[in-house]
PDB file of N, CA and C in Angstrom:
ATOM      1  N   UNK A   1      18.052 -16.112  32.284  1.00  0.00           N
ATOM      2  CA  UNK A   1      16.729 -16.413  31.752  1.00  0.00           C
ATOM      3  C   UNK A   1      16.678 -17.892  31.371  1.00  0.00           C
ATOM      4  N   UNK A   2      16.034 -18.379  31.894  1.00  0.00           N
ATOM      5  CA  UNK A   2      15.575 -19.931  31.459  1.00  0.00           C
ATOM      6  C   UNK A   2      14.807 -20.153  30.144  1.00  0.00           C
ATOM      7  N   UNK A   3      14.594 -21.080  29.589  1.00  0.00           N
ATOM      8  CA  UNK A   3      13.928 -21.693  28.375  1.00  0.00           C
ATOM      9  C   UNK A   3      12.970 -20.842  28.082  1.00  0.00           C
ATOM     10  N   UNK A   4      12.145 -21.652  29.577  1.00  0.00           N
ATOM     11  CA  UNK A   4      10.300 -21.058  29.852  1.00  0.00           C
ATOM     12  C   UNK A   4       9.905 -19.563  29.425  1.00  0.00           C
ATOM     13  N   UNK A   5      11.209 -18.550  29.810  1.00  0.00           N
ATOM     14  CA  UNK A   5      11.033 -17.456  29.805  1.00  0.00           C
ATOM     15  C   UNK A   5      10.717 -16.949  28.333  1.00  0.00           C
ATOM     16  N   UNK A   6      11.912 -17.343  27.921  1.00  0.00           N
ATOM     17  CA  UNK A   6      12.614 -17.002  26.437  1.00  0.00           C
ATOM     18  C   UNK A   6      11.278 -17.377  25.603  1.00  0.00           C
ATOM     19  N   UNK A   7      10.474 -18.822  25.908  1.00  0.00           N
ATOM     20  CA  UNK A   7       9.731 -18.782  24.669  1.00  0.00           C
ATOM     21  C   UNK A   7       7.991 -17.853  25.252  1.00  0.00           C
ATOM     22  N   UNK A   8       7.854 -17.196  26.079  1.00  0.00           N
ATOM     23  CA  UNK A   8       7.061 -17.231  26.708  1.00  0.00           C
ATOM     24  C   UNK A   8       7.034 -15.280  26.193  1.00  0.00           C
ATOM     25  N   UNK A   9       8.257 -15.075  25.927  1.00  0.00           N
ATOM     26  CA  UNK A   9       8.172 -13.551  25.504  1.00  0.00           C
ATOM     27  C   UNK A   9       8.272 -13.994  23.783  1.00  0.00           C
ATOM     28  N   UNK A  10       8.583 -14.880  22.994  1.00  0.00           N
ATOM     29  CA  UNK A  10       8.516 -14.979  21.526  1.00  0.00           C
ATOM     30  C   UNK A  10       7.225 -15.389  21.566  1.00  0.00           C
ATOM     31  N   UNK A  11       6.098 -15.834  22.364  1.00  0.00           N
ATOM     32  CA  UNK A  11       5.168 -16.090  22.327  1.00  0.00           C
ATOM     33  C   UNK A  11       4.659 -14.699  22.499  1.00  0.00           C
ATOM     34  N   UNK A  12       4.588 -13.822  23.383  1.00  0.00           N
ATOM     35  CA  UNK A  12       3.955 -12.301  23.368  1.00  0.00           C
ATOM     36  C   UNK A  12       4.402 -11.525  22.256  1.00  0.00           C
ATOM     37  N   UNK A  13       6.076 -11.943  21.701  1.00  0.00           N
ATOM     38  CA  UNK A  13       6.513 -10.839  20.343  1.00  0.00           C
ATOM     39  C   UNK A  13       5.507 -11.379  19.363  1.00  0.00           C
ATOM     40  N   UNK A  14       5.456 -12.894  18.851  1.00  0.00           N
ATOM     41  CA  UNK A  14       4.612 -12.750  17.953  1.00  0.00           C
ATOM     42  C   UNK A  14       3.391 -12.465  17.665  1.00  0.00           C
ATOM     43  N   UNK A  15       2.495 -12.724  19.121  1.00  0.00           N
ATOM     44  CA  UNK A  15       1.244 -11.830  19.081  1.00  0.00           C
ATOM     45  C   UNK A  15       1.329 -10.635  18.740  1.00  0.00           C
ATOM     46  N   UNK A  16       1.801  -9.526  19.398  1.00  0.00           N
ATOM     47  CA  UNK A  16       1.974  -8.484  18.917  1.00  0.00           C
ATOM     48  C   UNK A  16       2.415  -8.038  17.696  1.00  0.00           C
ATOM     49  N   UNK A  17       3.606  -8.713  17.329  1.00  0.00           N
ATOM     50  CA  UNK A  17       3.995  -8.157  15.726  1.00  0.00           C
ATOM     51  C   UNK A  17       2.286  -8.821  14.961  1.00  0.00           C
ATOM     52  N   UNK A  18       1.869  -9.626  14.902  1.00  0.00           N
ATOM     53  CA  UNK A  18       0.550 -10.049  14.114  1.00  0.00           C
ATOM     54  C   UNK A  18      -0.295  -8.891  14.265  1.00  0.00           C
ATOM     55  N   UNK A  19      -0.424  -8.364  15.719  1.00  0.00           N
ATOM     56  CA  UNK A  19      -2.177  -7.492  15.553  1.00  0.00           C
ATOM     57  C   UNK A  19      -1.175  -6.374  14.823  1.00  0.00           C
ATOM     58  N   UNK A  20       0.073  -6.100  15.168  1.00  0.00           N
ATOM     59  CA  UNK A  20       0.864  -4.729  14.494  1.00  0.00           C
ATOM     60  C   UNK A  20       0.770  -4.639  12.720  1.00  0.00           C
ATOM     61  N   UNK A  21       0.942  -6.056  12.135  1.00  0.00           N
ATOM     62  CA  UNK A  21       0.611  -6.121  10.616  1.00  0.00           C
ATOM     63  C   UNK A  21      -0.776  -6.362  10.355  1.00  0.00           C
ATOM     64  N   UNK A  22      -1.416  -6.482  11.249  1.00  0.00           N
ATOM     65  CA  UNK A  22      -3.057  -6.914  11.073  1.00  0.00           C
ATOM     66  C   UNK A  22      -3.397  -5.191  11.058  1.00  0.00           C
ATOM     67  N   UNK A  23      -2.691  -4.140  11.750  1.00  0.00           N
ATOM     68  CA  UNK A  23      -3.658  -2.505  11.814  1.00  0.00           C
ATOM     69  C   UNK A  23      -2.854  -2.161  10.811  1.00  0.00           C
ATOM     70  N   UNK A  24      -1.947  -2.585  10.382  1.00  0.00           N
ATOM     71  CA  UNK A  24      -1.069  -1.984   9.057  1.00  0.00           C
ATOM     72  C   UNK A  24      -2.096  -2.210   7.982  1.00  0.00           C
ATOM     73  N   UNK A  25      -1.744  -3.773   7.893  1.00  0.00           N
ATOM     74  CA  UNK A  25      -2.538  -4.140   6.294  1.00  0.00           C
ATOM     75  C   UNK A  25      -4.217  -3.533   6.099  1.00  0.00           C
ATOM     76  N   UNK A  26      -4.924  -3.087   7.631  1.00  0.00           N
ATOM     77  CA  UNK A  26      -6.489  -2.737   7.397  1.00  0.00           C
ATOM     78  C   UNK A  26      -6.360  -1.169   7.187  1.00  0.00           C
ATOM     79  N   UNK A  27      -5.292  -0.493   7.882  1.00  0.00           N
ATOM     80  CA  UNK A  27      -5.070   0.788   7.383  1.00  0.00           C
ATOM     81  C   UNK A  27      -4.383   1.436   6.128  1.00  0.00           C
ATOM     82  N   UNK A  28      -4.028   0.217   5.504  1.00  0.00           N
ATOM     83  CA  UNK A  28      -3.460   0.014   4.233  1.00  0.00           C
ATOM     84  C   UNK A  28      -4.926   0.598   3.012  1.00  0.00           C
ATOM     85  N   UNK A  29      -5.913  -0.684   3.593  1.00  0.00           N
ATOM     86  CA  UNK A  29      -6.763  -1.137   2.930  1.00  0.00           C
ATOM     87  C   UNK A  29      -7.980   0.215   2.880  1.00  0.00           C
ATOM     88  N   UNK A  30      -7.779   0.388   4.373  1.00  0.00           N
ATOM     89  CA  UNK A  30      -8.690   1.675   3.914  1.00  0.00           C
ATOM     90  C   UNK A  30      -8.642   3.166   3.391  1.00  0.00           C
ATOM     91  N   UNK A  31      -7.004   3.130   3.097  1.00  0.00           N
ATOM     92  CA  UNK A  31      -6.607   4.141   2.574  1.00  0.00           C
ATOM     93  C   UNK A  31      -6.763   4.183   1.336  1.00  0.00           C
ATOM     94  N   UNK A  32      -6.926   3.077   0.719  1.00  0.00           N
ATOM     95  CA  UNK A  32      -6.899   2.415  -0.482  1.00  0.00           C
ATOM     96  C   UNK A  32      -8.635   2.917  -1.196  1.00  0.00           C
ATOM     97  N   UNK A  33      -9.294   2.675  -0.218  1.00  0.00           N
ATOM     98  CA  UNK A  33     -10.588   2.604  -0.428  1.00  0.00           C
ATOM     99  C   UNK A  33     -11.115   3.895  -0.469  1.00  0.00           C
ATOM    100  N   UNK A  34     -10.749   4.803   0.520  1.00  0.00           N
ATOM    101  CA  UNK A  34     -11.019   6.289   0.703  1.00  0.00           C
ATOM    102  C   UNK A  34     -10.580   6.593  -0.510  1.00  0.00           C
ATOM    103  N   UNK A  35      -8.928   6.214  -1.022  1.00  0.00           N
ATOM    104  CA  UNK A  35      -8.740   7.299  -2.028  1.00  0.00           C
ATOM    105  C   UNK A  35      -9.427   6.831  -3.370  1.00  0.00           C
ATOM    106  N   UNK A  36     -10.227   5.916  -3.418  1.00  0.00           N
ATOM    107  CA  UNK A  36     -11.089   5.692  -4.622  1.00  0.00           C
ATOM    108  C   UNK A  36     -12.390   6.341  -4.709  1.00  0.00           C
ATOM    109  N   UNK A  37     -12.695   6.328  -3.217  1.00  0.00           N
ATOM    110  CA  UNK A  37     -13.841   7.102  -3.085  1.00  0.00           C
ATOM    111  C   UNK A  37     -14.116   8.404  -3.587  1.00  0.00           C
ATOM    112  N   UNK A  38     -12.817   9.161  -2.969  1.00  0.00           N
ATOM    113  CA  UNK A  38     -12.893  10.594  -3.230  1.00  0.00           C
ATOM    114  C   UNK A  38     -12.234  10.951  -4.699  1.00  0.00           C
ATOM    115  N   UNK A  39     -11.983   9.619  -5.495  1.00  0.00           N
ATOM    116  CA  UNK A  39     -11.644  10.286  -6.853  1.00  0.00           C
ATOM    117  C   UNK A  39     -10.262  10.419  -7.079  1.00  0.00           C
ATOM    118  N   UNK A  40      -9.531  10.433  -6.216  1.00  0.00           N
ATOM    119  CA  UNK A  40      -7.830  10.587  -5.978  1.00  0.00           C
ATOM    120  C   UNK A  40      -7.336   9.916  -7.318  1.00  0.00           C
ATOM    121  N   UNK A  41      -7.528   8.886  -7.198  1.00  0.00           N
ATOM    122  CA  UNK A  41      -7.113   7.615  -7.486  1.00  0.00           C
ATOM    123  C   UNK A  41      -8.337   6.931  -8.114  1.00  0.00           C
ATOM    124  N   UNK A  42      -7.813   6.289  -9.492  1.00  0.00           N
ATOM    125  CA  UNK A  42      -8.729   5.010  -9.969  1.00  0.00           C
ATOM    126  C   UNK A  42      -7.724   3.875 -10.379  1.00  0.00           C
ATOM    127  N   UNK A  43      -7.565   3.275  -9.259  1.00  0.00           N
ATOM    128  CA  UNK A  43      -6.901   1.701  -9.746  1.00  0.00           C
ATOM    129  C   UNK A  43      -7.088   0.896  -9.909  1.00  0.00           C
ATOM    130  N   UNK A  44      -8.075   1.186 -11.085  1.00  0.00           N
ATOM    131  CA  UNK A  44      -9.002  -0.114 -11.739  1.00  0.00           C
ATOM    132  C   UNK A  44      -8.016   0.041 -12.971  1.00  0.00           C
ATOM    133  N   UNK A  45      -7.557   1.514 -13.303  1.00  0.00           N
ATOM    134  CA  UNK A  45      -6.178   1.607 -14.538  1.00  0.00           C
ATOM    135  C   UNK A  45      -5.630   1.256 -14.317  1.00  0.00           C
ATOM    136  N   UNK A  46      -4.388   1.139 -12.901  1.00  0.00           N
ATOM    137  CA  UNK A  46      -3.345   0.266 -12.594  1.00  0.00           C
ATOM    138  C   UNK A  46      -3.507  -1.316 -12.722  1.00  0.00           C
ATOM    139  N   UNK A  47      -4.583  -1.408 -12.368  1.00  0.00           N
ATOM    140  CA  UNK A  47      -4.401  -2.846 -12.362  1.00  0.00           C
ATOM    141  C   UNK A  47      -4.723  -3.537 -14.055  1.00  0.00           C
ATOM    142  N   UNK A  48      -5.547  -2.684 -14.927  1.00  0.00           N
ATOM    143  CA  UNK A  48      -5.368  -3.092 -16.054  1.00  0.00           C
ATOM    144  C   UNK A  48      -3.952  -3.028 -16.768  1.00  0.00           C
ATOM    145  N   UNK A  49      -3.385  -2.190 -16.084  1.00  0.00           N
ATOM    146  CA  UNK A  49      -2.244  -1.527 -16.761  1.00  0.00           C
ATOM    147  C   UNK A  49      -0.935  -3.051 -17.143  1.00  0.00           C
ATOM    148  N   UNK A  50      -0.876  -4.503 -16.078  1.00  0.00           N
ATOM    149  CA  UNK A  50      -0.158  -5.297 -16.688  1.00  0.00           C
ATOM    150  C   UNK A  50      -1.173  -5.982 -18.028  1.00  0.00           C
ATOM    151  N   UNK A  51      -2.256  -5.780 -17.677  1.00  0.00           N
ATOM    152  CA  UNK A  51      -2.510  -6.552 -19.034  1.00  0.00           C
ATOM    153  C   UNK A  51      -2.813  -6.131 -20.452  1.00  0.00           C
ATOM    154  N   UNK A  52      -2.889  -4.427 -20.314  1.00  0.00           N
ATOM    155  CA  UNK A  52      -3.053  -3.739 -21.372  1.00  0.00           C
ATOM    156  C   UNK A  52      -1.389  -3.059 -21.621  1.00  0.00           C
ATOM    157  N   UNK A  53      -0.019  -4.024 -21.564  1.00  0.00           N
ATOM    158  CA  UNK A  53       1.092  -3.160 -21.666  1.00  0.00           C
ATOM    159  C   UNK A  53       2.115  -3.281 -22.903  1.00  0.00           C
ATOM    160  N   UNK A  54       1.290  -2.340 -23.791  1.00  0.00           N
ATOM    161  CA  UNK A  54       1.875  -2.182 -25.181  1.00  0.00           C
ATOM    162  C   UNK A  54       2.619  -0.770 -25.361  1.00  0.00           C
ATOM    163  N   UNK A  55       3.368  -0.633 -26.109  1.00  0.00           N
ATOM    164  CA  UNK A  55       4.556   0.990 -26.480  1.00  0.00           C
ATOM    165  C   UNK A  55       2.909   1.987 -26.583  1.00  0.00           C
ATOM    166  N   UNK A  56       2.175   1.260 -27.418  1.00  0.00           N
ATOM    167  CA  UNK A  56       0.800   2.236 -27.651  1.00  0.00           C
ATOM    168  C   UNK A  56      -0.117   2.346 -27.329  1.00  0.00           C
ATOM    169  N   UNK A  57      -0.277   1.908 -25.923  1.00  0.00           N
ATOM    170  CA  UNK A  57      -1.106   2.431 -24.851  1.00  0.00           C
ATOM    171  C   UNK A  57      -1.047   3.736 -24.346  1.00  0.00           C
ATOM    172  N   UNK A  58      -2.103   4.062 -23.847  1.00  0.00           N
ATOM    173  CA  UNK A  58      -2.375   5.754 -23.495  1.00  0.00           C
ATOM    174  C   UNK A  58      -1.750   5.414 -22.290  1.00  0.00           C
ATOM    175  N   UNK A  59      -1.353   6.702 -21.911  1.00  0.00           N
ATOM    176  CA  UNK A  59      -1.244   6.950 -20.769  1.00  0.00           C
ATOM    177  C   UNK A  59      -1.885   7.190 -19.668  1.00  0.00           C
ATOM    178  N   UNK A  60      -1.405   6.718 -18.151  1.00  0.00           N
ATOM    179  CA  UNK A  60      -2.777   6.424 -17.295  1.00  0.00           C
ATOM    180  C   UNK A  60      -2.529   8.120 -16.701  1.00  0.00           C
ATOM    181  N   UNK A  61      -1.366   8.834 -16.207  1.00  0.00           N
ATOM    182  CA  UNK A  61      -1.556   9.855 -15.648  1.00  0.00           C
ATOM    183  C   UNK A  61      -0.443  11.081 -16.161  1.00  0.00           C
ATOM    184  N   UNK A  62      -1.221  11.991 -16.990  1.00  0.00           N
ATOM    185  CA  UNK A  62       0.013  12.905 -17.344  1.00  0.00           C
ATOM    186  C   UNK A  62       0.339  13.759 -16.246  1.00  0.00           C
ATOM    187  N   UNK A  63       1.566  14.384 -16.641  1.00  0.00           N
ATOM    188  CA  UNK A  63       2.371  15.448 -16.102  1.00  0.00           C
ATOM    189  C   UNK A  63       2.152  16.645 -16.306  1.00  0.00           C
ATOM    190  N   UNK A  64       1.624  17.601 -15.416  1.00  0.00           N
ATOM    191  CA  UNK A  64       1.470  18.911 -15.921  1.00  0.00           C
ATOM    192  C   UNK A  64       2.706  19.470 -15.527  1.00  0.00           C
ATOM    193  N   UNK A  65       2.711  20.890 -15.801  1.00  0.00           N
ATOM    194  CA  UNK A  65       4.044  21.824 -16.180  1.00  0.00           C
ATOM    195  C   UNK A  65       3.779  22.002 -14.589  1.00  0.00           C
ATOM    196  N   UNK A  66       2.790  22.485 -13.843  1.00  0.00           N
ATOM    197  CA  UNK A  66       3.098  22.549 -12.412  1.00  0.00           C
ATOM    198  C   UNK A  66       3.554  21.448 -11.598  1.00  0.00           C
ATOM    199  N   UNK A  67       3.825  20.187 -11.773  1.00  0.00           N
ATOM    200  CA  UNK A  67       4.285  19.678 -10.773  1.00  0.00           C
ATOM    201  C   UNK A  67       5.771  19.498 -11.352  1.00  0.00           C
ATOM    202  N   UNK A  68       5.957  19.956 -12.215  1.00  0.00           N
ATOM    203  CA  UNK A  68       7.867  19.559 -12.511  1.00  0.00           C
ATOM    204  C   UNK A  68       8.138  20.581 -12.309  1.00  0.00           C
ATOM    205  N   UNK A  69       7.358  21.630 -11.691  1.00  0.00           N
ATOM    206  CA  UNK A  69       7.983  22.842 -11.470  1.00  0.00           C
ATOM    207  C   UNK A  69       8.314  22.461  -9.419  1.00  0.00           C
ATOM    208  N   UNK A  70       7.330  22.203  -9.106  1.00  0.00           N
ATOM    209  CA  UNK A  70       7.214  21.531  -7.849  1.00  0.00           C
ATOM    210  C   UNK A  70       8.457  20.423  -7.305  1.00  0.00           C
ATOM    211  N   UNK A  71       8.860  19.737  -8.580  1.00  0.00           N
ATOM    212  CA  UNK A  71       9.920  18.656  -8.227  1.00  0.00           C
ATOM    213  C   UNK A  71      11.296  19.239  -8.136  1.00  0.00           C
ATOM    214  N   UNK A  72      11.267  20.031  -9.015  1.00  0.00           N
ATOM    215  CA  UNK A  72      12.447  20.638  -9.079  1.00  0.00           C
ATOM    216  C   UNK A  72      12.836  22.018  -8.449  1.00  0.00           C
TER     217      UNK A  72
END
């Protein structure tokens, strides 16, 4: 393989790895978005959560007795 070749396929890998993190990060994003939609999730708490982080802050999500039954 000559030079030409070599950079001519790091030229096609990096296109590809880009659109590959470009459908990651938008399928990231809209997973993100759905699960706010439907209520799943509100991470408007998480994200307060570094600036509200005292011993006596509430808690953002308790534990019920069914899912430690589930973990274990």
């Amino acid at each position: 393989m000559d030079m030409q070749t070599i950079r001519e396929l790091q030229g096609y890998g990096f296109f590809f790895f880009t659109v590959f993190l470009v459908i990651v990060l938008y399928s990231y994003y809209y997973h993100l978005y759905k699960s706010e939609k439907t209520a799943r999730r509100n991470y408007e708490k998480y994200s307060n959560l570094a600036l509200n982080d005292n011993l006596d802050s509430e808690i953002l999500e308790s534990v019920s007795s069914d899912n430690t039954k589930k973990e274990s």
